[in-house]
Protein backbone atom coordinates (compact mmCIF):
# COMPACT_ATOMS: atom_id res chain seq x y z
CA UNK A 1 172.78 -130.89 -150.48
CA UNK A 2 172.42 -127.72 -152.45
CA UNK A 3 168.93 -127.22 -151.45
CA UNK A 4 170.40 -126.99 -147.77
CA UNK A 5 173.66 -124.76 -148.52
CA UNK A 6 171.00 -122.11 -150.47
CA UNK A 7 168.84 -122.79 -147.92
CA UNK A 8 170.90 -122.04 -145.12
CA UNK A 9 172.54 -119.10 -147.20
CA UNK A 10 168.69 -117.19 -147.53
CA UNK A 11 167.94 -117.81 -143.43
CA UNK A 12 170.96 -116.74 -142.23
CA UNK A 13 170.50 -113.03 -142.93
CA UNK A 14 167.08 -113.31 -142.02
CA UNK A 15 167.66 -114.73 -138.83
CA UNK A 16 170.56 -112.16 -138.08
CA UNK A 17 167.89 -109.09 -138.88
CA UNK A 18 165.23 -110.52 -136.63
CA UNK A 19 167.39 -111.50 -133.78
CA UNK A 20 168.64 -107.49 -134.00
CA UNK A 21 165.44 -105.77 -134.20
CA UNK A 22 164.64 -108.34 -130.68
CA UNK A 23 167.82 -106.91 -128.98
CA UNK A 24 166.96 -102.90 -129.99
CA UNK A 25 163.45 -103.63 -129.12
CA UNK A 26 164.55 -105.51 -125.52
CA UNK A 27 167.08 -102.29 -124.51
CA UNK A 28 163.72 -99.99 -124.50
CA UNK A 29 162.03 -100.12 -121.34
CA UNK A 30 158.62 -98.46 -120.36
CA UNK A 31 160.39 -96.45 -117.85
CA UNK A 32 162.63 -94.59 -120.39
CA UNK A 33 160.39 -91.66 -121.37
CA UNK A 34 159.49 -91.30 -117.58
CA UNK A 35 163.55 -91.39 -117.05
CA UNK A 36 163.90 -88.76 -119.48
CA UNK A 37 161.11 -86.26 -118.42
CA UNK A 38 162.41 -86.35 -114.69
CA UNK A 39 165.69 -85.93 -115.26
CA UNK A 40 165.08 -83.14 -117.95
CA UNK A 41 163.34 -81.54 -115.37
CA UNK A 42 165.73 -82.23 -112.49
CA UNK A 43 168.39 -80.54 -114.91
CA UNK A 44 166.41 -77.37 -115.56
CA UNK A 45 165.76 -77.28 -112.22
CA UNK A 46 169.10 -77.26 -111.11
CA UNK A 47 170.15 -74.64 -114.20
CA UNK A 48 167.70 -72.36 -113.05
CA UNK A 49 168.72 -72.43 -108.80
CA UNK A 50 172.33 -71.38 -110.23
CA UNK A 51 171.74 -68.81 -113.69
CA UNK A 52 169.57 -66.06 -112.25
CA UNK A 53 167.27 -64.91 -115.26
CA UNK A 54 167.61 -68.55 -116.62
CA UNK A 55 164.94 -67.92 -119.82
CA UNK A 56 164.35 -71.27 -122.51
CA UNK A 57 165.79 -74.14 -121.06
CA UNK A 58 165.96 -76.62 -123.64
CA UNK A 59 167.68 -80.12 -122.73
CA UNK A 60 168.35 -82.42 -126.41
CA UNK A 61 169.86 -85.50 -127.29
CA UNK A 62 169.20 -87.46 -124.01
CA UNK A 63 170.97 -90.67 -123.82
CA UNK A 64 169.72 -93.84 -121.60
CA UNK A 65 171.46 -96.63 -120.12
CA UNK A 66 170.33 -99.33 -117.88
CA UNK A 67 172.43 -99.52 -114.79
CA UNK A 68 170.35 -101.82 -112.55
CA UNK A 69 166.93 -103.15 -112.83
CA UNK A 70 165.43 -100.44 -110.56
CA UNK A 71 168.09 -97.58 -111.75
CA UNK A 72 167.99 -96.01 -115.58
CA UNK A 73 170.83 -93.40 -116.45
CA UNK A 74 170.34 -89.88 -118.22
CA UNK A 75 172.70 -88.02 -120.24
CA UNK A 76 172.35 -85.40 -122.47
CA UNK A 77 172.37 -81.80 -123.67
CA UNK A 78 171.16 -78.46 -123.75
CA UNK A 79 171.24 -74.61 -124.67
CA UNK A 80 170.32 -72.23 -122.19
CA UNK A 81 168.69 -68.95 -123.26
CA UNK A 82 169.17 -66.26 -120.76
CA UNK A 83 168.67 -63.15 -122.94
CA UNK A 84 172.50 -62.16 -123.00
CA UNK A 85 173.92 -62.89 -125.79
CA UNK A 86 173.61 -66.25 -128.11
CA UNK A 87 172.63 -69.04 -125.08
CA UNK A 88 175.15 -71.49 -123.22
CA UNK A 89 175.55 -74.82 -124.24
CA UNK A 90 175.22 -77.02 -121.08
CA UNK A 91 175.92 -80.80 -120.78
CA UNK A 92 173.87 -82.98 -117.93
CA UNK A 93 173.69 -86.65 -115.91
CA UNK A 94 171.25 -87.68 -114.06
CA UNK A 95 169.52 -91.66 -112.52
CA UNK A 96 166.29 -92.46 -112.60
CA UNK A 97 164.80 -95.01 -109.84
CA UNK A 98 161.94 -96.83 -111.51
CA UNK A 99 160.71 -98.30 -108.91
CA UNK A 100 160.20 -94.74 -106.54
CA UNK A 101 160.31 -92.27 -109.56
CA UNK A 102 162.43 -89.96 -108.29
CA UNK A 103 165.81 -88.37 -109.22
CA UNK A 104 169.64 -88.54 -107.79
CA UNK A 105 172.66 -87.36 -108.51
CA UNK A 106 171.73 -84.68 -110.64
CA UNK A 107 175.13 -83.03 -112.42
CA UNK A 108 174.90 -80.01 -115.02
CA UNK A 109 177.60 -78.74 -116.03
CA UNK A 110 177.37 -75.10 -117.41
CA UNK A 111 179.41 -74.13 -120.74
CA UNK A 112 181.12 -70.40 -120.84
């Protein structure tokens, strides 16, 4: 009986830390880095039809989420550099269709 308690003691963890590393593993899909390129670019794309002189451009911290099978979600951030003064911080959304490749509902959102 104490064979099986210890036993069962020394898998559990083990079990729990390979079941986790599965899940993170699962929630990154091929498409991701394509999501985040696109909509990166949709996002400077959009920054730069609106902030004439729009210099660096550089989005950061880009979130993904999985809304559909054929639909991946992009949020992040950004500083734009337009050589007044210290850069705007911007925020931006964007989805991804992984089966087309192409962007929709591109929002940026331009800080003061």
């Amino acid at each position: 009986m104490r064979t099986h308690v210890l036993l069962l003691v020394v898998l559990l963890p083990v079990t729990a830390m390979a079941q986790s590393a599965f899940m993170n593993a699962q929630d990154k899909r091929p498409t991701d880095d394509s999501a985040i390129r696109s909509c990166n670019n949709a996002a400077e794309m959009e920054l730069r039809s609106h902030a004439m002189g729009a210099g660096n451009v550089d989005a950061v911290d880009p979130q993904v989420s999985h809304a559909s099978e054929s639909r991946t979600d992009v949020s992040g951030k950004g500083r734009l550099n337009d050589g007044v003064g210290p850069g705007r911080d911007f925020t931006y959304r964007c989805s991804y269709d992984t089966v087309r490749g192409t962007t929709s509902g591109v929002m940026v959102n331009l800080g003061q």
